[in-house]
N, C-alpha and C. Protein backbone atom coordinates (compact mmCIF):
# COMPACT_ATOMS: atom_id res chain seq x y z
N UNK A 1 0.92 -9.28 14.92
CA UNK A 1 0.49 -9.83 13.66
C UNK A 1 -1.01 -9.67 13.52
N UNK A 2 -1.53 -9.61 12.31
CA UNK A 2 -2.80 -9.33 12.02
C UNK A 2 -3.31 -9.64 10.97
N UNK A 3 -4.28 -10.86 10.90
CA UNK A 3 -4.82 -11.44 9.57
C UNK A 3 -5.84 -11.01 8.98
N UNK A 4 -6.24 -11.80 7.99
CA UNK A 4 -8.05 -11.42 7.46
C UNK A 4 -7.99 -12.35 6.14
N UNK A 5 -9.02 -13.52 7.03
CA UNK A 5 -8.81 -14.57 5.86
C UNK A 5 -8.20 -15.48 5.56
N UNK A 6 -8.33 -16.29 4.35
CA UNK A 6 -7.72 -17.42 4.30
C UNK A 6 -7.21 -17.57 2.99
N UNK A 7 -6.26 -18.61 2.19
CA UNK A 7 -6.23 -18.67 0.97
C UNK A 7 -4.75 -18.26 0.86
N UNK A 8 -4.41 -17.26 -0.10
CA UNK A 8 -3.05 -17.31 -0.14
C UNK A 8 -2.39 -15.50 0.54
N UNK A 9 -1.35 -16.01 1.20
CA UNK A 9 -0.96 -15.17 2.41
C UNK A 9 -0.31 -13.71 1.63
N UNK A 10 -0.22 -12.61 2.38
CA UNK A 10 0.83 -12.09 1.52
C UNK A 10 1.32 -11.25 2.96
N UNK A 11 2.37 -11.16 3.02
CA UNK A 11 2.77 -10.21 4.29
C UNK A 11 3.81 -9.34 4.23
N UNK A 12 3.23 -8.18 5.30
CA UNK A 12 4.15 -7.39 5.09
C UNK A 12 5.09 -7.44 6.08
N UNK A 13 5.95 -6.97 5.90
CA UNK A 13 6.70 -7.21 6.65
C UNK A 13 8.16 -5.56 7.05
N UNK A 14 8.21 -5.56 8.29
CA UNK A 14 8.84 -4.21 8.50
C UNK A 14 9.76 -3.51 9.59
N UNK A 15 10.52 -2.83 9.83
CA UNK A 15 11.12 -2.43 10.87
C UNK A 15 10.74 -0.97 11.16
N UNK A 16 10.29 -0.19 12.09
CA UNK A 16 9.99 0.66 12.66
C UNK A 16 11.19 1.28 13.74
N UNK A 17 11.75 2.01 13.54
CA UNK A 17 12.11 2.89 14.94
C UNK A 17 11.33 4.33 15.95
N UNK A 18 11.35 4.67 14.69
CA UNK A 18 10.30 5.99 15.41
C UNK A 18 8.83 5.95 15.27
N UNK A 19 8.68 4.81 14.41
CA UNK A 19 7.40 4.80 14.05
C UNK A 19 6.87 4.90 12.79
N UNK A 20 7.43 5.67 11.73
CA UNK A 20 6.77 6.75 10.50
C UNK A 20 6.65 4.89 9.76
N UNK A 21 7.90 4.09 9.69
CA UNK A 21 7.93 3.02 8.58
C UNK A 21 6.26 2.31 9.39
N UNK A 22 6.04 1.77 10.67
CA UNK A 22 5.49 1.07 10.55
C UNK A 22 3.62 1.85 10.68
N UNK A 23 3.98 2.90 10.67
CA UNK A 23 1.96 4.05 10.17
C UNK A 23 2.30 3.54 8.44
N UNK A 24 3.63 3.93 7.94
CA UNK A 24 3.04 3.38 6.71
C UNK A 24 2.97 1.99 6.62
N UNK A 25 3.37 0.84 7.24
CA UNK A 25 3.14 -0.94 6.84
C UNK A 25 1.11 -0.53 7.09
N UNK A 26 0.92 0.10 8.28
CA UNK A 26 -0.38 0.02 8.81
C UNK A 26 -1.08 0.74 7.32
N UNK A 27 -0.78 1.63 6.74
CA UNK A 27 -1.48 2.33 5.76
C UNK A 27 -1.60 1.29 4.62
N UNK A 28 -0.58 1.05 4.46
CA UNK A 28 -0.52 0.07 3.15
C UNK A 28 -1.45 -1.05 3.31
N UNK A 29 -1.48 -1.92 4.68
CA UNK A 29 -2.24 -2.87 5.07
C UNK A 29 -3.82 -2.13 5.00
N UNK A 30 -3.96 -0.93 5.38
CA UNK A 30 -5.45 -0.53 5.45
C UNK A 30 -6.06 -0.11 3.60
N UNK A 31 -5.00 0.53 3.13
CA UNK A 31 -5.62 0.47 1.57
C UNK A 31 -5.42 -0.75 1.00
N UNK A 32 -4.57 -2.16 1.03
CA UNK A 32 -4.93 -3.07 0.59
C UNK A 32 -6.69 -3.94 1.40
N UNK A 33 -6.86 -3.21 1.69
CA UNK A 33 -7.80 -4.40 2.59
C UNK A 33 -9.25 -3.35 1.58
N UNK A 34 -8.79 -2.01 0.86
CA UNK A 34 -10.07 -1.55 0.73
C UNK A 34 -10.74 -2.89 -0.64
N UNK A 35 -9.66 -3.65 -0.97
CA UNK A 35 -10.16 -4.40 -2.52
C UNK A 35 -9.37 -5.70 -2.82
N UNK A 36 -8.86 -6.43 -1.45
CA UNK A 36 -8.25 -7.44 -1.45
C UNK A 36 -9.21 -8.56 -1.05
N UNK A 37 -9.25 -9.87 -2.20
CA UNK A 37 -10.24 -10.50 -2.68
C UNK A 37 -10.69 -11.43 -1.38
N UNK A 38 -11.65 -12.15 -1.06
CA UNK A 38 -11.55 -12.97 -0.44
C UNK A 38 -10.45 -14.20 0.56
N UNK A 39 -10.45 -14.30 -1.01
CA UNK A 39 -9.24 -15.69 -0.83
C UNK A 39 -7.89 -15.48 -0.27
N UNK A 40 -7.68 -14.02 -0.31
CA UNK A 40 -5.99 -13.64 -0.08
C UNK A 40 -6.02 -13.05 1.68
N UNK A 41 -5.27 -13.44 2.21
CA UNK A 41 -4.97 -12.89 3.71
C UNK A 41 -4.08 -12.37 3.61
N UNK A 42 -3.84 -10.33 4.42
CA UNK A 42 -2.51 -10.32 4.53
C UNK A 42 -2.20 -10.10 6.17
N UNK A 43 -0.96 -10.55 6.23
CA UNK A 43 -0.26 -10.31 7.75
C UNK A 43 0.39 -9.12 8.18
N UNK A 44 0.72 -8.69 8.93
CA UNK A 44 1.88 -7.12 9.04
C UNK A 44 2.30 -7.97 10.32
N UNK A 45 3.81 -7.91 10.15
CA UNK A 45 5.05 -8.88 11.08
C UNK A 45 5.88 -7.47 11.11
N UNK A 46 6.23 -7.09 12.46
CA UNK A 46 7.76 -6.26 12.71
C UNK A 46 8.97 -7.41 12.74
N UNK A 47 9.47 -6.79 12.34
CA UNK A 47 10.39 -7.84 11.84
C UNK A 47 11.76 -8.22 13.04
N UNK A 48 11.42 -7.42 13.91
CA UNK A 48 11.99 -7.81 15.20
C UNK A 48 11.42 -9.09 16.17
N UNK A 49 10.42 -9.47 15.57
CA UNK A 49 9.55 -9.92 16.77
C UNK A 49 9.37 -11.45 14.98
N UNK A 50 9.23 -11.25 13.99
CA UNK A 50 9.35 -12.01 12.91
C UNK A 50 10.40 -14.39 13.38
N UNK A 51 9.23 -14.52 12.82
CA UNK A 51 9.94 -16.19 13.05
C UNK A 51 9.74 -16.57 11.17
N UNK A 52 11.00 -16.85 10.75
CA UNK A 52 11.12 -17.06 9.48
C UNK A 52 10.15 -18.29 9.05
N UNK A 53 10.23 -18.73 9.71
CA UNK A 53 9.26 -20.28 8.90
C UNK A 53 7.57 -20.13 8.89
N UNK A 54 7.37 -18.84 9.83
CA UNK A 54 6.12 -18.63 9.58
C UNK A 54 5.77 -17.83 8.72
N UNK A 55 6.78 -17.66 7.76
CA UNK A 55 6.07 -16.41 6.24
C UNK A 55 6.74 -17.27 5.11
N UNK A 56 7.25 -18.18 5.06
CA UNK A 56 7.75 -19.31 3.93
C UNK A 56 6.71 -19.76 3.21
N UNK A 57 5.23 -19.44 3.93
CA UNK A 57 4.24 -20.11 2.99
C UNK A 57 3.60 -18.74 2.25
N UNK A 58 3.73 -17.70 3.02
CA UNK A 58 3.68 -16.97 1.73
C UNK A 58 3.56 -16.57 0.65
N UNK A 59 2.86 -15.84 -0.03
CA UNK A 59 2.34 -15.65 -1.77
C UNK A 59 3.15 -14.42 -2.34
N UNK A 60 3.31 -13.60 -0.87
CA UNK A 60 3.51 -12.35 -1.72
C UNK A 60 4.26 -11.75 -0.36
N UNK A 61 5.33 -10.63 -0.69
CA UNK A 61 5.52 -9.71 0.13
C UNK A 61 5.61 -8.31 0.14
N UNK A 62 5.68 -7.95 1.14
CA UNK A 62 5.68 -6.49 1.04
C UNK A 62 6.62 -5.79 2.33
N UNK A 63 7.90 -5.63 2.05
CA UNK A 63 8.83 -5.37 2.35
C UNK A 63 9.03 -3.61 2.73
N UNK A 64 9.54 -2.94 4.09
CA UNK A 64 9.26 -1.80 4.49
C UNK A 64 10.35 -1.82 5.43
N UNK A 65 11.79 -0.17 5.21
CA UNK A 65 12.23 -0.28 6.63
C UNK A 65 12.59 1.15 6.21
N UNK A 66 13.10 2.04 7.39
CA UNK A 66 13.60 3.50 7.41
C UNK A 66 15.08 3.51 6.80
N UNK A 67 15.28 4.47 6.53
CA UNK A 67 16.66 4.97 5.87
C UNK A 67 17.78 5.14 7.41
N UNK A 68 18.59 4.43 7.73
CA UNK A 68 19.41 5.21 8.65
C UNK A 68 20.99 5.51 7.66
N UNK A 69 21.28 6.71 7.90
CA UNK A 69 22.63 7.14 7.23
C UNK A 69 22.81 6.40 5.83
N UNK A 70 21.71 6.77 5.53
CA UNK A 70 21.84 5.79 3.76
C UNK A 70 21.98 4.05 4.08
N UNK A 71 21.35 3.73 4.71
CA UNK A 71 21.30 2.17 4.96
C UNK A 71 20.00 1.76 5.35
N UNK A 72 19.62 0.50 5.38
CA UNK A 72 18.40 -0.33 5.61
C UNK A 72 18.25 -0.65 7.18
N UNK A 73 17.50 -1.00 7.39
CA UNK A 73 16.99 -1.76 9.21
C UNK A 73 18.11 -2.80 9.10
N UNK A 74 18.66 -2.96 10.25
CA UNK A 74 19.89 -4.34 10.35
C UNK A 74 18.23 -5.73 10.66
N UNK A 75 17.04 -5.40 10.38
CA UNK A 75 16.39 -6.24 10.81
C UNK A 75 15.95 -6.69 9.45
N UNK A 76 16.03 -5.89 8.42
CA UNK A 76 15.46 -5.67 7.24
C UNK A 76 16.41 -6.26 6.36
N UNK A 77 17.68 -6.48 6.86
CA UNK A 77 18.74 -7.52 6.60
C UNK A 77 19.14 -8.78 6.53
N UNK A 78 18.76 -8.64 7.45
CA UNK A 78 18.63 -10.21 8.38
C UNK A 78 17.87 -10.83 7.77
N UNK A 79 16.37 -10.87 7.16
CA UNK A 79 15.21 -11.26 6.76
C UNK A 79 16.05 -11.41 5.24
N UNK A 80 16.41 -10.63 4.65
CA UNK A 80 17.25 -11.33 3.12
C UNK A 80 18.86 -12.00 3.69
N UNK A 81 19.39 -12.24 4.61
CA UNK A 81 20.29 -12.94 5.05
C UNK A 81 19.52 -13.93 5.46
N UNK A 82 19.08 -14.21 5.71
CA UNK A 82 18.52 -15.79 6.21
C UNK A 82 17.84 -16.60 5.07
N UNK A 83 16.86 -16.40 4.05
CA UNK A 83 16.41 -16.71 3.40
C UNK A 83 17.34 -16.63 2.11
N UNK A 84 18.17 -16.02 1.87
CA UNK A 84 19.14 -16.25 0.86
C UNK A 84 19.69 -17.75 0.50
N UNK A 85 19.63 -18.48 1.19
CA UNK A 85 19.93 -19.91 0.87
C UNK A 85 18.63 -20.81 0.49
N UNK A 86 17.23 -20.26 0.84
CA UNK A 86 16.11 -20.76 -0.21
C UNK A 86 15.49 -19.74 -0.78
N UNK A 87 16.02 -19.32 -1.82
CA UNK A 87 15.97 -18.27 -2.65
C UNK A 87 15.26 -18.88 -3.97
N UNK A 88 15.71 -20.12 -4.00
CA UNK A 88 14.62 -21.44 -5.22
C UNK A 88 13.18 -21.72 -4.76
N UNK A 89 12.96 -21.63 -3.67
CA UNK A 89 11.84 -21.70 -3.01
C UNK A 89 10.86 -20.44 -3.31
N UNK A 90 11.00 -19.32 -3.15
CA UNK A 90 10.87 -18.09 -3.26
C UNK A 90 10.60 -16.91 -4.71
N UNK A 91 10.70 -17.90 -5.85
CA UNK A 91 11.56 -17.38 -7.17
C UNK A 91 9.97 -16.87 -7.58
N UNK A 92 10.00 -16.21 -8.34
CA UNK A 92 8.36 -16.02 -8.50
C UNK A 92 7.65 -14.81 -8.15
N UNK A 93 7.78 -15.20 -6.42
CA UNK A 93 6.53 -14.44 -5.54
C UNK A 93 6.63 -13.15 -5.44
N UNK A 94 5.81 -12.36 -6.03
CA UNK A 94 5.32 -11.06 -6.00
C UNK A 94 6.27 -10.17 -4.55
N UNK A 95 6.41 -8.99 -4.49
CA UNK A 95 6.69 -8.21 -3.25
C UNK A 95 7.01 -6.59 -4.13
N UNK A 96 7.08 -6.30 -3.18
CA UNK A 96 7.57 -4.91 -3.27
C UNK A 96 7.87 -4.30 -2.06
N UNK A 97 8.45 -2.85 -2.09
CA UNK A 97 8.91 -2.09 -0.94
C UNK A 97 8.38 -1.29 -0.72
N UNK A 98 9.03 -0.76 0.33
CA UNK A 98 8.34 0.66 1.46
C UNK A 98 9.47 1.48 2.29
N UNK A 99 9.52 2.79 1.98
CA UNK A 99 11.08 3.14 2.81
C UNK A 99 10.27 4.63 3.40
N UNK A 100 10.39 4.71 4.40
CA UNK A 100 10.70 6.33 5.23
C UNK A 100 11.77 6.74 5.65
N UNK A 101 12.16 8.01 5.36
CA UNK A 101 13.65 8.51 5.46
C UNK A 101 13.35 9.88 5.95
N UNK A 102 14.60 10.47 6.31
CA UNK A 102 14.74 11.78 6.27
C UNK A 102 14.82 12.76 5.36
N UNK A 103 15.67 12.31 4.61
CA UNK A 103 15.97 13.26 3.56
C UNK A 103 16.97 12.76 2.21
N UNK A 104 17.22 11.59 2.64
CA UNK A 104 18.13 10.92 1.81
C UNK A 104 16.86 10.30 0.07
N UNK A 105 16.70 9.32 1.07
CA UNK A 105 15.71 7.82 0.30
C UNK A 105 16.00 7.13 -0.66
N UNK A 106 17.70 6.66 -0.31
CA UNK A 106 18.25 6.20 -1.58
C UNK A 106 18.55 4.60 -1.40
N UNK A 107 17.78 4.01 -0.03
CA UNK A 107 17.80 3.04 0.39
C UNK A 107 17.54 2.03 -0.18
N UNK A 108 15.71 2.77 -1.11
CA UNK A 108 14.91 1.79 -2.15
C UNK A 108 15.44 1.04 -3.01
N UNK A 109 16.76 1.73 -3.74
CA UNK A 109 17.37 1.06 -4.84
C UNK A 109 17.71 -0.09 -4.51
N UNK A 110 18.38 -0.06 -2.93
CA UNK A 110 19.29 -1.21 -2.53
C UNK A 110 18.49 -2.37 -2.06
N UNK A 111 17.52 -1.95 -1.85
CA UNK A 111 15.66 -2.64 -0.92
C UNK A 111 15.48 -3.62 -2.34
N UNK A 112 15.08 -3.04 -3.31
CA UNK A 112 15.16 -3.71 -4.73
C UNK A 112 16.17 -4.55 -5.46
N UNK A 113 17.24 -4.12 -4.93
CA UNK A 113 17.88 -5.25 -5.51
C UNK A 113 18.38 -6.59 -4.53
N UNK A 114 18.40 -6.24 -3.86
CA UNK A 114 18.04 -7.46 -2.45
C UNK A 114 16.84 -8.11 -2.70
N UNK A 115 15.57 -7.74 -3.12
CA UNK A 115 13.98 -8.58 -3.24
C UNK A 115 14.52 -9.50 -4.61
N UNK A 116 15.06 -8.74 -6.09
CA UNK A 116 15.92 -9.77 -6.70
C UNK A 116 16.50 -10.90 -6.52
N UNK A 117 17.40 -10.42 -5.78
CA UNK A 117 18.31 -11.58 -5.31
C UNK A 117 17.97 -12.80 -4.64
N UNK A 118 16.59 -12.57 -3.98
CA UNK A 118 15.54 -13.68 -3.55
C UNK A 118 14.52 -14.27 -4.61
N UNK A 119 15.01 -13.93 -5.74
CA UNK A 119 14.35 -14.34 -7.23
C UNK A 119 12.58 -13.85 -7.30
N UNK A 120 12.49 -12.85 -6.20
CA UNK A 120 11.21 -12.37 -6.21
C UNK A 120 10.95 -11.24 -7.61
N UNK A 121 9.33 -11.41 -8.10
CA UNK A 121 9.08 -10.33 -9.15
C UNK A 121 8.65 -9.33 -8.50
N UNK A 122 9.60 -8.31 -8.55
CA UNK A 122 9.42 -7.45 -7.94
C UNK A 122 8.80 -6.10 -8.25
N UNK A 123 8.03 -5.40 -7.86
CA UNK A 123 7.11 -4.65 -8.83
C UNK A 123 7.65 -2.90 -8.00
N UNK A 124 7.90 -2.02 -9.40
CA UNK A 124 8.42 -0.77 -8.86
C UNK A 124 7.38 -0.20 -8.94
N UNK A 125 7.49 1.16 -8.01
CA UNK A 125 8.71 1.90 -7.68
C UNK A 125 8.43 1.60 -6.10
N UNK A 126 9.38 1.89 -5.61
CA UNK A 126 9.76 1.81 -4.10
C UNK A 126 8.82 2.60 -3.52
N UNK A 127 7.91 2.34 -2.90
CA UNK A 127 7.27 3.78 -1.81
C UNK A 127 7.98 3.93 -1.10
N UNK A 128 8.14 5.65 -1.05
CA UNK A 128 9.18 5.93 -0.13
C UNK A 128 8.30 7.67 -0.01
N UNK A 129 8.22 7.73 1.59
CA UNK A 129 8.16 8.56 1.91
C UNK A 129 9.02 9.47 3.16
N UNK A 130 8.72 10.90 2.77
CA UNK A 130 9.92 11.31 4.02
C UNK A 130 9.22 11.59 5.28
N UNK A 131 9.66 11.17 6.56
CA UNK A 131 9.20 11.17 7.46
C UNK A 131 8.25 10.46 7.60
N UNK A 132 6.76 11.28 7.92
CA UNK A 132 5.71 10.54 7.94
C UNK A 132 4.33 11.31 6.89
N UNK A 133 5.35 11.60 6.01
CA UNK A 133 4.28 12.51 5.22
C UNK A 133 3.71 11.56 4.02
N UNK A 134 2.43 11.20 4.17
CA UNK A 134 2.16 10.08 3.25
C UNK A 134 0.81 11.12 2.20
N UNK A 135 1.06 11.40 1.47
CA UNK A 135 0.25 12.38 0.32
C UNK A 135 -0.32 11.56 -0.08
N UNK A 136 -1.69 12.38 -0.84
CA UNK A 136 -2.30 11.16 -1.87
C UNK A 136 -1.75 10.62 -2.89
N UNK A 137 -0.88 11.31 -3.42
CA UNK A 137 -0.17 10.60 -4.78
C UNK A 137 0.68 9.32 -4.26
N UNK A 138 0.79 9.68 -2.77
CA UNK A 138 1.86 8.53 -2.84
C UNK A 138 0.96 7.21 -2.42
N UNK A 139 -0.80 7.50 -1.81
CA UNK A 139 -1.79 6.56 -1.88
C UNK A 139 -1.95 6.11 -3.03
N UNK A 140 -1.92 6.67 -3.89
CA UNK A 140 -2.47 6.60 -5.66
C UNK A 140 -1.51 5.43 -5.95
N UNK A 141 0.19 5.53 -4.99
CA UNK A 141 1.29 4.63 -5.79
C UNK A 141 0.63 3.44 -4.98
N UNK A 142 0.67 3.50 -3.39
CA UNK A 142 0.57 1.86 -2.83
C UNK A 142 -0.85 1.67 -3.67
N UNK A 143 -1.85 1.82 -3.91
CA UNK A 143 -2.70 1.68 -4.70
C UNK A 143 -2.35 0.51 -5.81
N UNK A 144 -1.90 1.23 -6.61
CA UNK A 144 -1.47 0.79 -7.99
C UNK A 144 -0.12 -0.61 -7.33
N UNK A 145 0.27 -0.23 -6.69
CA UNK A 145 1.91 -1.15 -6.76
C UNK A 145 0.55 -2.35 -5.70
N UNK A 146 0.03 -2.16 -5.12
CA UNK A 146 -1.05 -3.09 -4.84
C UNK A 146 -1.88 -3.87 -5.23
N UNK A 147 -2.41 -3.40 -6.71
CA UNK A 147 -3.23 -3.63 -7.60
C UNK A 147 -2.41 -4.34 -8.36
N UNK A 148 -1.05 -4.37 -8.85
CA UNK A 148 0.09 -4.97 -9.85
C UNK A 148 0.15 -6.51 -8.94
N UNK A 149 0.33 -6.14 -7.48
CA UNK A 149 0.95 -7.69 -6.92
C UNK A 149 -0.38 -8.21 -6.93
N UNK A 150 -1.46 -8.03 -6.96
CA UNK A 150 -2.35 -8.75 -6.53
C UNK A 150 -2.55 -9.77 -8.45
N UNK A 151 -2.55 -9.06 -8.86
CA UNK A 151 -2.26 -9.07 -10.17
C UNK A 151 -1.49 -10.45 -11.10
N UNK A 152 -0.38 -10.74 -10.18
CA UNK A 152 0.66 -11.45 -10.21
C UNK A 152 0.65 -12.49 -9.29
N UNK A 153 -0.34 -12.45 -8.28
CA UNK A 153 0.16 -13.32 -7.51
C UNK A 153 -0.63 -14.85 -7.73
C-alpha cells in the first residue's frame, strides 16, 4: 500500500498475475499524483493482500484486473461480492476501471456493470490495454477519466 496525504481517500485497487494490470494500477497512480490536490490521498491495494474495512472510508475508486478467458480476477470478484450487501453505503462514490488482456478486452463491460451495481458513478470508458502496451492516447484517457473522478468526488 502506498499513500500521499490526507483528506479524502481514493484507491485503487487491483489484481496482477503477470504483472502488465498492476505497471498499469502503478501508472495510473503516477499520472494521478502529476495534479491530485492536496487534500485527496490515493492508495494502490492488490487485492489479494486487500482487508475490506480498510477502503470503506473511501471517496473514490479505481478498480483494475486482467482478462483471463473472457473473465475478471476471482480477486476482482470477491471485492464486489463482499461489499454487495453495503452497496447504500457506497452509492455515489466516483470509480472507474482498468483491464489488461490479451486479445480479447471484453471484460470492461462486465467491470462496469458490477461498479453499478455498487451504486457507484461510474465514469467511462474502461482503460484497457493489451498486454503491457500503455500508448499515449491511452495516457491522454487515464488522464481525462482522472480529471472526471476528481471532478465528482
Amino acid at each position: 500500500m502506498e499513500t500521499k496525504n490526507m483528506g479524502k481517500k481514493i484507491v485503487i485497487l487491483y489484481y496482477s498475475k503477470s504483472g502488465n494490470t498492476k505497471m498499469l494500477a502503478k501508472r495510473i497512480m503516477d499520472i494521478f499524483r502529476e495534479f491530485i490536490p492536496e487534500n485527496v490521498s490515493i492508495e494502490l491495494y492488490d487485492a489479494i493482500q486487500m482487508n475490506f474495512h480498510s477502503i470503506m472510508d473511501a471517496s473514490a475508486f479505481i478498480i483494475g484486473t486482467p482478462e483471463f478467458f473472457g473473465y475478471m480476477s476471482g480477486y476482482i470478484k470477491l471485492f464486489f461480492d463482499e461489499l454487495y450487501e453495503m452497496r447504500s453505503k457506497l452509492e455515489g462514490r466516483p470509480a472507474f476501471g482498468f483491464v489488461s488482456h490479451g486479445g480479447g478486452g471484453k471484460v470492461g463491460k462486465k467491470l462496469a456493470e458490477l461498479c453499478r451495481s455498487l451504486k457507484f458513478n461510474f465514469i467511462e470508458p474502461i482503460i484497457a490495454i493489451k498486454e503491457n502496451k500503455v500508448t499515449s492516447k491511452i495516457e491522454a484517457q487515464i488522464q481525462k477519466n482522472c480529471l472526471t473522478l476528481l471532478k465528482v468526488l
